[in-house]
Protein backbone atom coordinates (compact mmCIF):
# COMPACT_ATOMS: atom_id res chain seq x y z
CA UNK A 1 0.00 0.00 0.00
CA UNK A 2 3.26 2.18 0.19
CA UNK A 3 4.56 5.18 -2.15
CA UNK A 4 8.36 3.84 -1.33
CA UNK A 5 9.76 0.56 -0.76
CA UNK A 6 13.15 -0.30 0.76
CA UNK A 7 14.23 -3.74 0.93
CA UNK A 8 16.47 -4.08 3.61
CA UNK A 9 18.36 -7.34 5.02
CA UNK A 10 17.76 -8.43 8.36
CA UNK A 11 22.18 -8.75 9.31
CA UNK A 12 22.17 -4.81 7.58
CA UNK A 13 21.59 -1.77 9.82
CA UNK A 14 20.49 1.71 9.37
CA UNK A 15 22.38 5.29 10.17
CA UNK A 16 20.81 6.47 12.74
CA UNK A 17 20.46 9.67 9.95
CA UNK A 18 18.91 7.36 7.34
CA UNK A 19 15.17 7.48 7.87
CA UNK A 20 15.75 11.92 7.95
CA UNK A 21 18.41 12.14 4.71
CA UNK A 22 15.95 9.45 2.82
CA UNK A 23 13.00 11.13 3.42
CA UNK A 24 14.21 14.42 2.51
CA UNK A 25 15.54 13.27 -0.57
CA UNK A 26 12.80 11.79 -1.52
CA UNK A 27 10.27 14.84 -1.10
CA UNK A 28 12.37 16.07 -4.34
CA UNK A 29 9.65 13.97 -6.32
CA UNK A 30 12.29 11.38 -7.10
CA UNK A 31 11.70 8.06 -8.03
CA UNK A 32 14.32 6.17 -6.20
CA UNK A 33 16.99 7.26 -3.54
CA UNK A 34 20.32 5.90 -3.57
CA UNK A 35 22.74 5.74 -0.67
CA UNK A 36 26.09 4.67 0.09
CA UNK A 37 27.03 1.65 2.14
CA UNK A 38 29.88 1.13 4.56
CA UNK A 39 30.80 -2.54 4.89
CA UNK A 40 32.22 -4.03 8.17
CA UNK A 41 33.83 -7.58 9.06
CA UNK A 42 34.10 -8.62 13.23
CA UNK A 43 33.18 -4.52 13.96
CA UNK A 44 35.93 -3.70 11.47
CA UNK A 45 35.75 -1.14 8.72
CA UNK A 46 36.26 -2.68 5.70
CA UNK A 47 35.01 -0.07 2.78
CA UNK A 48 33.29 3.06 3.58
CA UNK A 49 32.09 3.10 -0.17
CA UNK A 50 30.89 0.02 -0.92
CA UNK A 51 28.62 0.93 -4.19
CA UNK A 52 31.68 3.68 -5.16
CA UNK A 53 28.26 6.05 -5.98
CA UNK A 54 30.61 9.13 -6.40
CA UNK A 55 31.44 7.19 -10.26
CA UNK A 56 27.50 7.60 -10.97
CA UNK A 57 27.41 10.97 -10.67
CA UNK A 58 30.92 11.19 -12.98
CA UNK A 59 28.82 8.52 -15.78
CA UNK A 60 25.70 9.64 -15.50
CA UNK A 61 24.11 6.66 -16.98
CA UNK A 62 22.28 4.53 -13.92
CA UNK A 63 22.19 1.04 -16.54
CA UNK A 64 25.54 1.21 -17.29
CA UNK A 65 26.38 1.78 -13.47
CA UNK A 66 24.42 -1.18 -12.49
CA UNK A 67 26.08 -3.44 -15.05
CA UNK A 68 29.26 -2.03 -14.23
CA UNK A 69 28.97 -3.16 -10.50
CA UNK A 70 26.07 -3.89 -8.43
CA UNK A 71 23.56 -1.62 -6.43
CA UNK A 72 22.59 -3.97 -3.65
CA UNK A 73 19.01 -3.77 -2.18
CA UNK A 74 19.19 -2.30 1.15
CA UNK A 75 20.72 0.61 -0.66
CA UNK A 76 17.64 2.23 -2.70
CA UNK A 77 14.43 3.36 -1.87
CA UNK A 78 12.19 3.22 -4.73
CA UNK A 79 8.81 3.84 -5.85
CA UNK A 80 6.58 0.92 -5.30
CA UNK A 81 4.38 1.28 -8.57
CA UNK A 82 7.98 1.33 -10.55
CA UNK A 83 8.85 -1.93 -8.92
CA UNK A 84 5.40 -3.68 -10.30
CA UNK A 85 5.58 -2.34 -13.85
CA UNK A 86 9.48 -4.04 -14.18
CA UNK A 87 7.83 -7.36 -12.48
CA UNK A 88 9.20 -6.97 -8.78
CA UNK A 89 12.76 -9.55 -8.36
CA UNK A 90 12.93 -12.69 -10.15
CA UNK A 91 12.21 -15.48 -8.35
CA UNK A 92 14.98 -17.59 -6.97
CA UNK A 93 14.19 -20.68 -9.44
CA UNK A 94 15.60 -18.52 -12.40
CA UNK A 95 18.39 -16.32 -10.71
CA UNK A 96 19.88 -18.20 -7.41
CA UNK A 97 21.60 -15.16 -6.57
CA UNK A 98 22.44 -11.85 -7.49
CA UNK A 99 18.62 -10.89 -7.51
CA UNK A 100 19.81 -7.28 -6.42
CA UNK A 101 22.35 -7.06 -9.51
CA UNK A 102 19.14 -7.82 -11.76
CA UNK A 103 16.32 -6.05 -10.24
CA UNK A 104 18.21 -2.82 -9.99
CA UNK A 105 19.79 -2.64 -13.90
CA UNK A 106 15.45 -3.60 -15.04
CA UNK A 107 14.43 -0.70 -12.52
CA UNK A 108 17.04 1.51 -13.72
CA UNK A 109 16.08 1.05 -17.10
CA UNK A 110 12.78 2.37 -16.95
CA UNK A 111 14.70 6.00 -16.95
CA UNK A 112 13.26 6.66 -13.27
CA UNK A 113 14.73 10.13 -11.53
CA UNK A 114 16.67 9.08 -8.68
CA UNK A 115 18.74 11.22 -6.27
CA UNK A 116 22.37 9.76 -4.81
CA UNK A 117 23.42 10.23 -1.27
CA UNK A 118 26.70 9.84 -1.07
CA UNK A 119 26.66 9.16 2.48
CA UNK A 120 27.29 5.77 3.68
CA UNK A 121 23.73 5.58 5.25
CA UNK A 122 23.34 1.83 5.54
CA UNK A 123 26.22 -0.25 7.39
CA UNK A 124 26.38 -3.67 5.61
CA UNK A 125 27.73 -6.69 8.07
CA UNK A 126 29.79 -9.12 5.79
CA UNK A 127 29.39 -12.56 7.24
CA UNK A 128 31.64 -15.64 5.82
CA UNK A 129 28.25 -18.16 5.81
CA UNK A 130 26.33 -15.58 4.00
CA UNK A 131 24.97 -17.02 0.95
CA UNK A 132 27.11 -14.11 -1.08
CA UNK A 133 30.12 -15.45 0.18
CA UNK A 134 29.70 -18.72 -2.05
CA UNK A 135 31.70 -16.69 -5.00
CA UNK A 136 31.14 -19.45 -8.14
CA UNK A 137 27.19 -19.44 -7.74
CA UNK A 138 27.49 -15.91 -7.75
CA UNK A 139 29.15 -15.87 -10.58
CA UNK A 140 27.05 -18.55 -12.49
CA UNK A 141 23.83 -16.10 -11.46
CA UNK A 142 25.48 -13.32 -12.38
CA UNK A 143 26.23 -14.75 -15.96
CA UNK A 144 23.39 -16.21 -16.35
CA UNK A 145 21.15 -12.73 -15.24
CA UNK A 146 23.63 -11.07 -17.78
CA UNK A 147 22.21 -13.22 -20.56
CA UNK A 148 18.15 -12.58 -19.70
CA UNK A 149 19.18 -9.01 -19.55
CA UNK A 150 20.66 -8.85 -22.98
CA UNK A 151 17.52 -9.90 -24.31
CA UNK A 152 15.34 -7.01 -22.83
CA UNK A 153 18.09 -4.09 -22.55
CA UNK A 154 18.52 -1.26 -25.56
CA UNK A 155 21.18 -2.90 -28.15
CA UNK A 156 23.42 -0.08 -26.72
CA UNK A 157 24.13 -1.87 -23.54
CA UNK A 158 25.35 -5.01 -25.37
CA UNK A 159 29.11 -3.97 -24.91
CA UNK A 160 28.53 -3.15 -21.52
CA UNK A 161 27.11 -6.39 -20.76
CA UNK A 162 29.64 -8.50 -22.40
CA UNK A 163 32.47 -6.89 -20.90
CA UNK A 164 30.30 -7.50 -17.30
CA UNK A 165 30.00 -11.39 -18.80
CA UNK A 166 33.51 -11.42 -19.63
CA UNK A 167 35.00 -9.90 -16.03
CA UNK A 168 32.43 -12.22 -14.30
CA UNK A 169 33.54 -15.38 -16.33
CA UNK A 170 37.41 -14.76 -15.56
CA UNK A 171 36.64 -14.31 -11.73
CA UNK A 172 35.12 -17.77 -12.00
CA UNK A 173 38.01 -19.25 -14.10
CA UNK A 174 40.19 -17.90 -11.48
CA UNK A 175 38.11 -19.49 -9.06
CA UNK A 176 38.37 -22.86 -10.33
């Protein structure tokens, strides 16, 4: 029944400052708010710029940004009807993992206004039996998202996406 949706995951945590820097972005009239994320490992700082949002604002091209890397979920705040027109996620019988890499290059493609924060406003908790950490089924789901989304992206993104495919496929060569 919501205007905004933020999908947030249950390890992740909020800046205290989040709910008052979201909000005020969002009564811009944006579609989506974007915000930086700090990552931590055993209460250790590991990157305070997780997403690296300050090389959006230098491309200026949200697709190519999301193929380029990945805007994970916890880190937008989008409008709900925007989410139903692109289908909501994929279900995890066609993309294991990497539903965020996915979901977020379709949303982005609709040519929705969004607004970044380059704050660090959610604090990400980086667990080694999270089910990111198993690196080849990432990759496979990455590849295999990469393929779906080269049949329903503008032709324009092609060499964007096979580069993605091709960086992707040596990590998991190198990975055995």
């Amino acid at each position: 029944q919501c205007e905004y949706i933020n999908f947030h995951d249950s390890d992740d945590m909020f800046h205290p400052t989040w709910c008052e820097k979201v909000k005020k972005a969002l009564d811009e009239k944006v579609d989506m708010v974007i915000t930086e994320v700090s990552s931590f490992r055993d209460n250790k700082l590991v990157s305070n710029q997780v997403l690296g949002l300050y090389k959006l604002g230098e491309l200026g091209d949200l697709v190519k940004f999301g193929i380029d890397g990945v805007i994970l979920t916890s880190a937008t705040t989008f409008r709900r009807k925007i989410g139903i027109k692109i289908g909501g996620c994929r279900t995890r019988d066609i993309i294991q993992l990497g539903v965020d890499f996915d979901f977020h290059i379709r949303l982005a493609n609709t040519g929705l206004k969004y607004k970044i924060l380059l704050e660090p406003l959610i604090i990400m908790r980086l667990r080694s039996d999270s089910c990111s950490s198993n690196k080849v089924l990432c990759c496979i789901s990455m590849i295999k998202t990469i393929r779906l989304l080269s049949n329903e992206l503008p032709l324009r993104y092609r060499q964007d996406l096979s580069e993605a495919a091709a960086r992707i496929g040596s990590r998991e060569f190198k990975l055995g």
